[in-house]
N, C-alpha and C. Protein backbone atom coordinates (compact mmCIF):
# COMPACT_ATOMS: atom_id res chain seq x y z
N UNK A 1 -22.40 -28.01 16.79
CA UNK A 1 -23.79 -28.41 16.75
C UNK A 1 -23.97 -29.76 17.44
N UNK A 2 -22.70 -30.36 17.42
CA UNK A 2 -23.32 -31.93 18.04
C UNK A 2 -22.91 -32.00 19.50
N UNK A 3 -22.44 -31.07 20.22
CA UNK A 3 -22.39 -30.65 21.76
C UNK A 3 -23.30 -30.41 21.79
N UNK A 4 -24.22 -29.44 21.16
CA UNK A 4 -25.16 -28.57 21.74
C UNK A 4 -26.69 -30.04 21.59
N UNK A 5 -26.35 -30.98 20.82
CA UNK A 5 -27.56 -32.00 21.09
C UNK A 5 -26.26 -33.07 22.06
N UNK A 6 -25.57 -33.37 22.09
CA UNK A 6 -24.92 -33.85 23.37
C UNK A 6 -25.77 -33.17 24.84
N UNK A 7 -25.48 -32.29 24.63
CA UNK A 7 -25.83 -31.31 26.06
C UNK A 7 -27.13 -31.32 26.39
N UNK A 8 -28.08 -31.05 25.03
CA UNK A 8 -29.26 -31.54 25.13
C UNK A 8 -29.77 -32.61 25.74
N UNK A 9 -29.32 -33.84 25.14
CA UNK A 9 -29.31 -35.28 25.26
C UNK A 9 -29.13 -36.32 26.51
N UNK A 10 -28.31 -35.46 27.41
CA UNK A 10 -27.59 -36.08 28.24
C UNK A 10 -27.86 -36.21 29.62
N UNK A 11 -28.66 -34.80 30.07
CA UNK A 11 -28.62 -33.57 29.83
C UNK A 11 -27.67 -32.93 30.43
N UNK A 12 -26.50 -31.80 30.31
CA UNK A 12 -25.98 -31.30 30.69
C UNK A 12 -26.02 -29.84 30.09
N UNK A 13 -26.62 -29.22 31.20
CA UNK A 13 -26.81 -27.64 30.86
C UNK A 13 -25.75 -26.38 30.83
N UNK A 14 -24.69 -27.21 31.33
CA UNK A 14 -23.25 -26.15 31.24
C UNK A 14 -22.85 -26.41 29.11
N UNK A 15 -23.00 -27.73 29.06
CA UNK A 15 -22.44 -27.69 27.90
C UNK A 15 -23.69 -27.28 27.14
N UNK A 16 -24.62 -27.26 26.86
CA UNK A 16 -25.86 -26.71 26.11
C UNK A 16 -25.67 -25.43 26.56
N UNK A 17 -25.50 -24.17 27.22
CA UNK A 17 -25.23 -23.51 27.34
C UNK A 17 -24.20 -23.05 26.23
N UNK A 18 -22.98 -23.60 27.26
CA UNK A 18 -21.58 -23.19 26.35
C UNK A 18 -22.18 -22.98 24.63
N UNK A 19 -22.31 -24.28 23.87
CA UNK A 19 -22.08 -24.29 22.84
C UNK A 19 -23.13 -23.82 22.33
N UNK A 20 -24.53 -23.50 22.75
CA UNK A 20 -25.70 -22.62 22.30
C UNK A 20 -24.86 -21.29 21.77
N UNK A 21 -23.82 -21.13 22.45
CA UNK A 21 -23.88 -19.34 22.53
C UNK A 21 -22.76 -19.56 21.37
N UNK A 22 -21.64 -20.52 21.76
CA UNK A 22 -20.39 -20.97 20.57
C UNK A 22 -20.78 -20.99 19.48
N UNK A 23 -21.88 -21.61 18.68
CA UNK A 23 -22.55 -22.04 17.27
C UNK A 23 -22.61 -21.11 16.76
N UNK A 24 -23.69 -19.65 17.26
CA UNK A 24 -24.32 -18.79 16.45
C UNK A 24 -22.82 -17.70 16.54
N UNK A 25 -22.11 -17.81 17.58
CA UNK A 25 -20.40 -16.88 17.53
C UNK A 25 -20.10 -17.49 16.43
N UNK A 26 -19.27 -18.71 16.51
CA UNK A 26 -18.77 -19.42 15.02
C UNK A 26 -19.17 -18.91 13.96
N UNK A 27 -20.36 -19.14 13.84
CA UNK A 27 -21.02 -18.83 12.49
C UNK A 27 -21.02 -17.68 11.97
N UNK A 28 -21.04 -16.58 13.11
CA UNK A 28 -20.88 -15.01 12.49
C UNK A 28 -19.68 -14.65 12.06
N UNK A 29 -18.74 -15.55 12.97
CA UNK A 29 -17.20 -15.44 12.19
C UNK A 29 -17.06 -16.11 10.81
N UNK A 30 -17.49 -17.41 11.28
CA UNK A 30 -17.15 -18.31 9.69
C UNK A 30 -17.66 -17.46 8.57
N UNK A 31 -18.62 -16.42 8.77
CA UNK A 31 -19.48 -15.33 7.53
C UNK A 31 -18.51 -14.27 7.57
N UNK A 32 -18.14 -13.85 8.29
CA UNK A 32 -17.02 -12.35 8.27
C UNK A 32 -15.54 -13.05 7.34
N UNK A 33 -15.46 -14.23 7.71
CA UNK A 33 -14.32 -14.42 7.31
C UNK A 33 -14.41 -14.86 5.19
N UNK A 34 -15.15 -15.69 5.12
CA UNK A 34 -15.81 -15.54 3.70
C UNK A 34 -15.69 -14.53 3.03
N UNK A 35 -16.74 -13.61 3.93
CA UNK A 35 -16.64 -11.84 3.10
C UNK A 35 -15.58 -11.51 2.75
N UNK A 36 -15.00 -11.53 3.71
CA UNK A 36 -12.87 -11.13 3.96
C UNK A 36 -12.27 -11.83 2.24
N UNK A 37 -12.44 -13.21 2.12
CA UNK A 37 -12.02 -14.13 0.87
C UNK A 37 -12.52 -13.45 -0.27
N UNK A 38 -13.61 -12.76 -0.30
CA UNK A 38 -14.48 -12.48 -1.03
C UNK A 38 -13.37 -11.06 -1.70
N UNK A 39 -13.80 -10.12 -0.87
CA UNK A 39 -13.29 -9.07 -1.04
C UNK A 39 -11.50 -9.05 -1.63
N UNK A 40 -10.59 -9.78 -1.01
CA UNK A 40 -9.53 -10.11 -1.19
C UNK A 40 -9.68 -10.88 -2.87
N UNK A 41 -10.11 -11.59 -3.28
CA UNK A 41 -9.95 -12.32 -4.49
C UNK A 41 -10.78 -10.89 -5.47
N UNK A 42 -11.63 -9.80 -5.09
CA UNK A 42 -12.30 -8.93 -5.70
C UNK A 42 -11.11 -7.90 -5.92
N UNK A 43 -10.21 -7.57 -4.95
CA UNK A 43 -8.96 -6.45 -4.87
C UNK A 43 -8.09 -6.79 -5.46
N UNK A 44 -7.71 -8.40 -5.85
CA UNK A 44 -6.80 -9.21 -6.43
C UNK A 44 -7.06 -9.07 -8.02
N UNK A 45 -8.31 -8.97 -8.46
CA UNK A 45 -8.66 -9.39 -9.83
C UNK A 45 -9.23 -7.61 -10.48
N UNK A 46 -9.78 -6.96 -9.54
CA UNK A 46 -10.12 -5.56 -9.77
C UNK A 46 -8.73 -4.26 -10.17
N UNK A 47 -9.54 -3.37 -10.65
CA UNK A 47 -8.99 -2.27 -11.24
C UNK A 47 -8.35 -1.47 -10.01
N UNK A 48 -7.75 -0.97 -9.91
CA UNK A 48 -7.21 -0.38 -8.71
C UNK A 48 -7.24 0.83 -8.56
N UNK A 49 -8.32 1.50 -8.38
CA UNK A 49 -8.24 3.45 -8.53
C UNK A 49 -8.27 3.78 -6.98
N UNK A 50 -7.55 4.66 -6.73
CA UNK A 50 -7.25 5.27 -5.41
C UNK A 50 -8.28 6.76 -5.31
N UNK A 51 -9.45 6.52 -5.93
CA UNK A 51 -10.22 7.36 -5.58
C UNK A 51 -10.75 7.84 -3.80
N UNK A 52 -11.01 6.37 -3.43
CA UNK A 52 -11.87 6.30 -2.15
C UNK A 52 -10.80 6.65 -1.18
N UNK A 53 -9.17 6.71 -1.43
CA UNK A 53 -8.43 6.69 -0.60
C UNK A 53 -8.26 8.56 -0.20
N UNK A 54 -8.55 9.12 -1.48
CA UNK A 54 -8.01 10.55 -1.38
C UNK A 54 -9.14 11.44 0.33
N UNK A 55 -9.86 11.22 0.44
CA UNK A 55 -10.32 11.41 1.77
C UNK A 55 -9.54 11.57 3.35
N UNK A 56 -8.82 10.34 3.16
CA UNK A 56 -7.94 10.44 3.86
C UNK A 56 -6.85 10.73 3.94
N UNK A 57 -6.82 11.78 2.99
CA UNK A 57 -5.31 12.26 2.73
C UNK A 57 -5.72 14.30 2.61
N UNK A 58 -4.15 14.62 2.29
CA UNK A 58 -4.29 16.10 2.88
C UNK A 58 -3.51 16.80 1.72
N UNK A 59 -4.36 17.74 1.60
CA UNK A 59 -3.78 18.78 0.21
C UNK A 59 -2.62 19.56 0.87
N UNK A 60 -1.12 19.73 0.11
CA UNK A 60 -0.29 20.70 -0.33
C UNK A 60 -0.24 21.04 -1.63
N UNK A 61 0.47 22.46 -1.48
CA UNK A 61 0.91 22.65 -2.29
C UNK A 61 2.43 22.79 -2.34
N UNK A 62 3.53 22.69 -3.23
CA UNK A 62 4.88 22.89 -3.38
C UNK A 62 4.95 23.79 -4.61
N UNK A 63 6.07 24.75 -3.91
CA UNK A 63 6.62 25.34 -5.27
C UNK A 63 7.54 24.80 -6.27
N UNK A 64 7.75 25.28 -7.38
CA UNK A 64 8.30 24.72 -8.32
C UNK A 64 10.44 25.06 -8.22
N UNK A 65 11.38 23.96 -7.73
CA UNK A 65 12.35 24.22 -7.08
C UNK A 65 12.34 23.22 -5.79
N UNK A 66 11.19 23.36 -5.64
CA UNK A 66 11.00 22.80 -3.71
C UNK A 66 11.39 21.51 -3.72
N UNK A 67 11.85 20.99 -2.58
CA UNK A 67 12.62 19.39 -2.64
C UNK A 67 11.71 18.65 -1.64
N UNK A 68 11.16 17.41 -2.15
CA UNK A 68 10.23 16.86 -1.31
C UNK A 68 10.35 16.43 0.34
N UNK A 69 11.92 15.84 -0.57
CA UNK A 69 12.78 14.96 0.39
C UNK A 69 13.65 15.15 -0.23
N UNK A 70 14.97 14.48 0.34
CA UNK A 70 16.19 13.88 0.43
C UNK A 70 16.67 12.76 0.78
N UNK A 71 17.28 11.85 -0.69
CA UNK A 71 18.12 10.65 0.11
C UNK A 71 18.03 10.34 1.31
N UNK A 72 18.25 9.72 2.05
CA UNK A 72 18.39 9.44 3.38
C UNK A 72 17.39 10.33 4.52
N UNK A 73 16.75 11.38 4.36
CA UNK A 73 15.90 11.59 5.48
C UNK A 73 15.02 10.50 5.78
N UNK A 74 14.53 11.11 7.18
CA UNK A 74 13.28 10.06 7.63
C UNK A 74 11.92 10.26 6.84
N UNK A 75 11.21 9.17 6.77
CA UNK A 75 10.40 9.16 6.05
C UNK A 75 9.44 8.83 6.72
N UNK A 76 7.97 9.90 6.41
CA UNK A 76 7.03 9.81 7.95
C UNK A 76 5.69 9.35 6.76
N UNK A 77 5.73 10.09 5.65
CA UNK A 77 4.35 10.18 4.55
C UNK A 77 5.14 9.43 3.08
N UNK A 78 4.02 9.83 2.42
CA UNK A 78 3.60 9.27 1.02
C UNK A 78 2.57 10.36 0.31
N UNK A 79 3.51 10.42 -0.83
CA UNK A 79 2.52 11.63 -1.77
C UNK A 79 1.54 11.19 -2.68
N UNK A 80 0.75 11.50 -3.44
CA UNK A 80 -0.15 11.41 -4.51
C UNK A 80 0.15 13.03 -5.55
N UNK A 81 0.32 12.53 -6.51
CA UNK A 81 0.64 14.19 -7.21
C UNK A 81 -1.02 13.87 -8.07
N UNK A 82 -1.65 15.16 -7.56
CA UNK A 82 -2.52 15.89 -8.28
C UNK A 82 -2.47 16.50 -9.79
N UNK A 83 -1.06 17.35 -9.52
CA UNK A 83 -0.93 18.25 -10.48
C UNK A 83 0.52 18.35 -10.43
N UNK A 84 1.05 19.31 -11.67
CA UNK A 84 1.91 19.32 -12.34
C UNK A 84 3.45 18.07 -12.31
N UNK A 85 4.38 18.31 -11.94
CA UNK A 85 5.36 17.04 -12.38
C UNK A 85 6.55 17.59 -11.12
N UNK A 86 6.79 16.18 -10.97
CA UNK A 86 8.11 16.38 -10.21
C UNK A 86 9.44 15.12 -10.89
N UNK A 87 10.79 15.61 -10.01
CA UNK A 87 11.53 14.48 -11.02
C UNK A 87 12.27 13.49 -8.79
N UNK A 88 12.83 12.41 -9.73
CA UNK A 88 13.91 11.95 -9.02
C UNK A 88 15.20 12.06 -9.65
N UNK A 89 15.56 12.93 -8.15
CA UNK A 89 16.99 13.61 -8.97
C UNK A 89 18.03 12.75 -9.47
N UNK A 90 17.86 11.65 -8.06
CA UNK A 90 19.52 10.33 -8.93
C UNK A 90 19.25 9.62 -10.07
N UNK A 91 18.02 9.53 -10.36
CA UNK A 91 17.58 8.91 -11.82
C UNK A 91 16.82 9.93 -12.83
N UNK A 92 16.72 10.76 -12.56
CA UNK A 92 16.61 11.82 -13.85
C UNK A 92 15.03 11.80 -14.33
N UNK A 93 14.09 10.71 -13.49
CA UNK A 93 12.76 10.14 -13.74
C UNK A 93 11.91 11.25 -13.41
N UNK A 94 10.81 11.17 -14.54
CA UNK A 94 9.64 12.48 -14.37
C UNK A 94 9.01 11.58 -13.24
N UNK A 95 7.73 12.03 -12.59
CA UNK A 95 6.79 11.84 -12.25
C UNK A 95 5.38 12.98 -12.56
N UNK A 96 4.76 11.96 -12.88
CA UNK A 96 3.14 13.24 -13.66
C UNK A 96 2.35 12.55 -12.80
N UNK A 97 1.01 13.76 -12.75
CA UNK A 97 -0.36 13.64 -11.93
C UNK A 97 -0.82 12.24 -12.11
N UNK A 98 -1.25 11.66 -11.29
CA UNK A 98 -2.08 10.44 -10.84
C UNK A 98 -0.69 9.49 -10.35
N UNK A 99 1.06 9.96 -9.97
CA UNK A 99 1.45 8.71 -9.93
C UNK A 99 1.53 8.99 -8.14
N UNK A 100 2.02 7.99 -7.24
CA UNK A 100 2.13 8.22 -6.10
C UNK A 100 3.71 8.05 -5.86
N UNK A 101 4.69 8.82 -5.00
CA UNK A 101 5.99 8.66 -4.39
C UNK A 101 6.41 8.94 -2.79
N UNK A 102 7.15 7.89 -2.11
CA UNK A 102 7.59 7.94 -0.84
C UNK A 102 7.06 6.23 -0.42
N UNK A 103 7.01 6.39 -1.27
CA UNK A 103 5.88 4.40 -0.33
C UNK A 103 7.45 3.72 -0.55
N UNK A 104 8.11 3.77 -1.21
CA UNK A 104 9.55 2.94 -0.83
C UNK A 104 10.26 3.17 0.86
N UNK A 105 10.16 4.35 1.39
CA UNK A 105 10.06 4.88 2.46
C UNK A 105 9.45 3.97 3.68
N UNK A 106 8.25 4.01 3.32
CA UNK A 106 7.63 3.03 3.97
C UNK A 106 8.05 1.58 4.37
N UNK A 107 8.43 0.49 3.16
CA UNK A 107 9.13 -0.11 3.13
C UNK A 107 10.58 -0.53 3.93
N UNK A 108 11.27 0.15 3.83
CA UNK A 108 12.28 -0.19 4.64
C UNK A 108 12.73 -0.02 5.94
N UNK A 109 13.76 -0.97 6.41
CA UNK A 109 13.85 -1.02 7.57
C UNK A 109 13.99 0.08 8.60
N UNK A 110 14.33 0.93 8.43
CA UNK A 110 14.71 2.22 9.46
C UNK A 110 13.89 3.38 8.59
N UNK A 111 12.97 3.50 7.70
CA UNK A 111 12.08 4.11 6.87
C UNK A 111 12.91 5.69 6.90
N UNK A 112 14.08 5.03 5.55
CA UNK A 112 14.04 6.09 5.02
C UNK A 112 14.33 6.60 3.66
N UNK A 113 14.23 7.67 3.40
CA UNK A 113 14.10 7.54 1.61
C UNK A 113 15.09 7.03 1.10
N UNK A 114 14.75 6.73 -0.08
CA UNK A 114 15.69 6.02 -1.43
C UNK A 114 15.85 6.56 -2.36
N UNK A 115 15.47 8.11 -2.50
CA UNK A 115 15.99 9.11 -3.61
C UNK A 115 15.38 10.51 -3.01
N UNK A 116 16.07 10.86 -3.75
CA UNK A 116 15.72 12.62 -3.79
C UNK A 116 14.33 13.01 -4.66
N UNK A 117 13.50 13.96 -4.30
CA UNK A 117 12.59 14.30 -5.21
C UNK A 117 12.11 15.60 -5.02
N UNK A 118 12.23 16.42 -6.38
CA UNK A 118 12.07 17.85 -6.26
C UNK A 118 11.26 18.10 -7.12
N UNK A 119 10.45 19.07 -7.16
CA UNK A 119 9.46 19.91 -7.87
C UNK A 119 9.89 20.39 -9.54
N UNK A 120 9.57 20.15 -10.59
CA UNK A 120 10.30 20.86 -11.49
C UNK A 120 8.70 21.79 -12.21
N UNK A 121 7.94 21.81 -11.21
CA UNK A 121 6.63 22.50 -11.71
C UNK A 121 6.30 22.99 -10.38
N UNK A 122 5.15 23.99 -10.39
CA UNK A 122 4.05 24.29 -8.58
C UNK A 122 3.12 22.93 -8.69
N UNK A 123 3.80 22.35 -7.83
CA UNK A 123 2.57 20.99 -7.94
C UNK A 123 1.79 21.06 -6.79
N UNK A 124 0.68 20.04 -7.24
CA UNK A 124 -0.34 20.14 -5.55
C UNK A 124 -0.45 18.77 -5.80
N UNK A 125 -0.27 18.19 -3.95
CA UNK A 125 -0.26 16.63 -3.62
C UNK A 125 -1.20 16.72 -2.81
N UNK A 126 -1.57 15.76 -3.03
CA UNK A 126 -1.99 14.97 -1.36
C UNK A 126 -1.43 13.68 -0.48
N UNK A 127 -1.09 13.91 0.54
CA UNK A 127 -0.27 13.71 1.27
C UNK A 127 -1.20 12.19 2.26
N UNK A 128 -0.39 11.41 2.75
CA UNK A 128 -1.22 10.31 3.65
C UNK A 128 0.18 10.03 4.48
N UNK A 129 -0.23 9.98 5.54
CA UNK A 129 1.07 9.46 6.86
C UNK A 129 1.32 8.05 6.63
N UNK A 130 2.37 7.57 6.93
CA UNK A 130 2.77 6.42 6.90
C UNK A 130 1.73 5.25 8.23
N UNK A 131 0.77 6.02 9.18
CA UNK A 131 0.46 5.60 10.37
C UNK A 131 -0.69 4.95 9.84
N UNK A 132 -1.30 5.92 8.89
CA UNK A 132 -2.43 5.45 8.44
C UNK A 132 -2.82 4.63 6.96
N UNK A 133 -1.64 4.59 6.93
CA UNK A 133 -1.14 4.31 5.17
C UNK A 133 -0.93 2.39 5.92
N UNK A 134 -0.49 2.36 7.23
CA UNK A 134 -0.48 0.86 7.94
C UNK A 134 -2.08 0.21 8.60
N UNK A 135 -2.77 1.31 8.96
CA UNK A 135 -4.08 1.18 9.28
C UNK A 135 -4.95 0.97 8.51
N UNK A 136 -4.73 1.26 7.17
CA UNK A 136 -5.44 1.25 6.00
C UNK A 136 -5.19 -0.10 5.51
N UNK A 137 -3.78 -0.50 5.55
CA UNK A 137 -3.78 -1.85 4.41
C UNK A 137 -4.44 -3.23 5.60
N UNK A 138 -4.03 -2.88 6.33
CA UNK A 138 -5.09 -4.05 7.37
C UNK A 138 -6.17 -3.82 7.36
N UNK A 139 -7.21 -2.87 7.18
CA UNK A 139 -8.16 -2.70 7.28
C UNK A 139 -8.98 -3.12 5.47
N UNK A 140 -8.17 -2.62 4.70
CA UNK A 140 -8.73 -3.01 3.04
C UNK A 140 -7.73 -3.36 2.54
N UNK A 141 -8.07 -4.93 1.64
CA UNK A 141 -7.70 -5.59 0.99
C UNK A 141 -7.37 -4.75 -0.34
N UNK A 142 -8.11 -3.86 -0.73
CA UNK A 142 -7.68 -3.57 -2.14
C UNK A 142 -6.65 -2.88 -1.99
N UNK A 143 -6.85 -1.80 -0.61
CA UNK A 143 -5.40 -1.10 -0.86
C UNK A 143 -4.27 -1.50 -0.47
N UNK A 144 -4.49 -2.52 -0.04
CA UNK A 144 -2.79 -3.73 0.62
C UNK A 144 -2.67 -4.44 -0.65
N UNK A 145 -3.40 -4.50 -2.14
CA UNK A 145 -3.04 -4.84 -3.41
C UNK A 145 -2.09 -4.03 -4.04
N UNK A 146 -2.87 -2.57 -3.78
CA UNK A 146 -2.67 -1.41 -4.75
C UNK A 146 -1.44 -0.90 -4.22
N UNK A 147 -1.18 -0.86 -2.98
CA UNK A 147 0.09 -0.87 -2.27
C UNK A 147 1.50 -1.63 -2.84
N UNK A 148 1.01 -3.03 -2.41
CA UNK A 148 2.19 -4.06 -3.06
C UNK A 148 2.42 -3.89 -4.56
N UNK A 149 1.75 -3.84 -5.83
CA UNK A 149 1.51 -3.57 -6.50
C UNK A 149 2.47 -2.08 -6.95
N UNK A 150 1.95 -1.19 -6.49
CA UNK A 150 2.84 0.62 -6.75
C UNK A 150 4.16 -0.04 -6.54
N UNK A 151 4.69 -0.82 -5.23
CA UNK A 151 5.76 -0.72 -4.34
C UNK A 151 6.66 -1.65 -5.44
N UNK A 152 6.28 -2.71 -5.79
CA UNK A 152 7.03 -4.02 -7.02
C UNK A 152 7.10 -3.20 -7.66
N UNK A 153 5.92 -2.70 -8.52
CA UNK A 153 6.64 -1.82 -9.73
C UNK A 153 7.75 -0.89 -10.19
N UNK A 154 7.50 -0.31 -8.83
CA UNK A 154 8.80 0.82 -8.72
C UNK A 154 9.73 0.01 -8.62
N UNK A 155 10.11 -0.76 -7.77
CA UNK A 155 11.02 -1.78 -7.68
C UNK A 155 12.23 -2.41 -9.10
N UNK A 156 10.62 -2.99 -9.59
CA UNK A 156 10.95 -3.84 -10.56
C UNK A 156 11.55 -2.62 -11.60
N UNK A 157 10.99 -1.50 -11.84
CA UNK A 157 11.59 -0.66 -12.66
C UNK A 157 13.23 -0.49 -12.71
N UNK A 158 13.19 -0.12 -11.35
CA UNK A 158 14.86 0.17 -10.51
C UNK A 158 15.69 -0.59 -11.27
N UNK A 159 15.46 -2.30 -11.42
CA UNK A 159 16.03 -3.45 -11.38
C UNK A 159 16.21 -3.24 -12.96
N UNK A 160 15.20 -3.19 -13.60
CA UNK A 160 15.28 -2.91 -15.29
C UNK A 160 16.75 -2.12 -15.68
N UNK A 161 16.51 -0.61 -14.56
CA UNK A 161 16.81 0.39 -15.04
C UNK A 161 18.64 0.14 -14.68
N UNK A 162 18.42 -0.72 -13.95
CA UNK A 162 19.76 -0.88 -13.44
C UNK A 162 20.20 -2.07 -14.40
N UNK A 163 20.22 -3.03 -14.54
CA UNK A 163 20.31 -3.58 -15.57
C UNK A 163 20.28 -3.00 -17.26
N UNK A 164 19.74 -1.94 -18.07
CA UNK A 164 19.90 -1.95 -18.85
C UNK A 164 21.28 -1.33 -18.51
N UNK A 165 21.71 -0.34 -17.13
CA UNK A 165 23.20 0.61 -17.12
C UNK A 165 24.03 -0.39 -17.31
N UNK A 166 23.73 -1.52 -16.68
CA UNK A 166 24.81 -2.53 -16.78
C UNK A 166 25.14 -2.93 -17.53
N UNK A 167 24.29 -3.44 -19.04
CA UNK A 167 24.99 -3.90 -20.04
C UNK A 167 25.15 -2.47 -21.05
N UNK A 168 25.14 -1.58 -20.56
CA UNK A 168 25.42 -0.47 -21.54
C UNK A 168 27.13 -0.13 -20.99
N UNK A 169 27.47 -0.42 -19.59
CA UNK A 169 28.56 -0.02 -19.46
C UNK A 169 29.07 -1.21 -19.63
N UNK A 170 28.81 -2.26 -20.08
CA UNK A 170 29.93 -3.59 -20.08
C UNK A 170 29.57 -4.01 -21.64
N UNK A 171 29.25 -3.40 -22.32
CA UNK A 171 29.34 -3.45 -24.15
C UNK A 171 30.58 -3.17 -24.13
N UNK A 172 31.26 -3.91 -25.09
CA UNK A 172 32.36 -3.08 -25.61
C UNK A 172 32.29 -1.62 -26.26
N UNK A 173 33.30 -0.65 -26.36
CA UNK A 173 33.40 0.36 -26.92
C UNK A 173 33.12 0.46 -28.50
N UNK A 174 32.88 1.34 -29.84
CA UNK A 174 32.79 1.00 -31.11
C UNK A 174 34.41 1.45 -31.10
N UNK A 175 34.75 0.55 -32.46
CA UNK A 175 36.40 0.92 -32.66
C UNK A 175 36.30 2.21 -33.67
């Protein structure tokens, strides 16, 4: 603002120019970017339902037997289970309707799975690519929450789960 009365003032019409057009740019950013703070501290403190996300995602179905994945394959998607239950085979863990699995996938460096997961019901998922599952968290704050968030948890579970094996196998024996 004080170029643009510089420029005024002086007079120089390149810089009254320039910064005429700079001010009201600035300002539409300095407002986009706010919103941005806005929304981010709203995704931070809000409930996290993956309602709005299911749109962009794609119905299967699997039979009951069927293996999602495998250890070590490549990992391209991320599921949402709808319906019935699936397990992870190296940890023996259910999974029931509303949880999501494969986003560890995502995660790592050469993206690829970190367990096995098979059907122990006919379940129906919906499915989201890993392409857009990256397009999405730049684009919304809540779901780059709800993301980090799923991804720690599972995590942090692992870490529990591995830790309680540990002091169960390093108890002593009963005599």
């Amino acid at each position: 603002a004080l170029f643009v009365v510089y420029g005024f003032m002086y007079p120089s019409w390149p810089t009254l120019a320039l910064y005429g057009v700079l001010v009201p740019l600035n300002s539409l950013r300095l407002y986009e970017m706010l919103q941005l703070i806005k929304k981010v501290r709203t995704a931070a403190q809000g409930d996290l339902s993956m309602d709005w996300l299911k749109p962009f995602m794609h119905k299967h179905s699997y039979d009951q037997g069927s293996v999602l994945f495998r250890k070590g394959d490549h990992a391209e998607e991320m599921f949402y289970i709808v319906s019935g239950r699936c397990r992870i085979t190296e940890l023996g863990l259910e999974l029931t309707a509303g949880q999501m699995v494969g986003e560890l996938g995502f995660l790592t460096p050469d993206q690829q799975r970190t367990q096995t997961v098979e059907c122990i019901e006919n379940v129906e998922m919906l499915t989201i690519t890993y392409d857009k599952v990256r397009e999405l968290y730049f684009q919304n704050p809540s779901f780059g929450f709800y993301f980090l968030r799923v991804a720690s948890e599972r995590l942090l579970q692992n870490v529990d789960r591995m830790e309680r094996a540990l002091e169960a196998h390093n108890r002593p024996a009963p005599a």
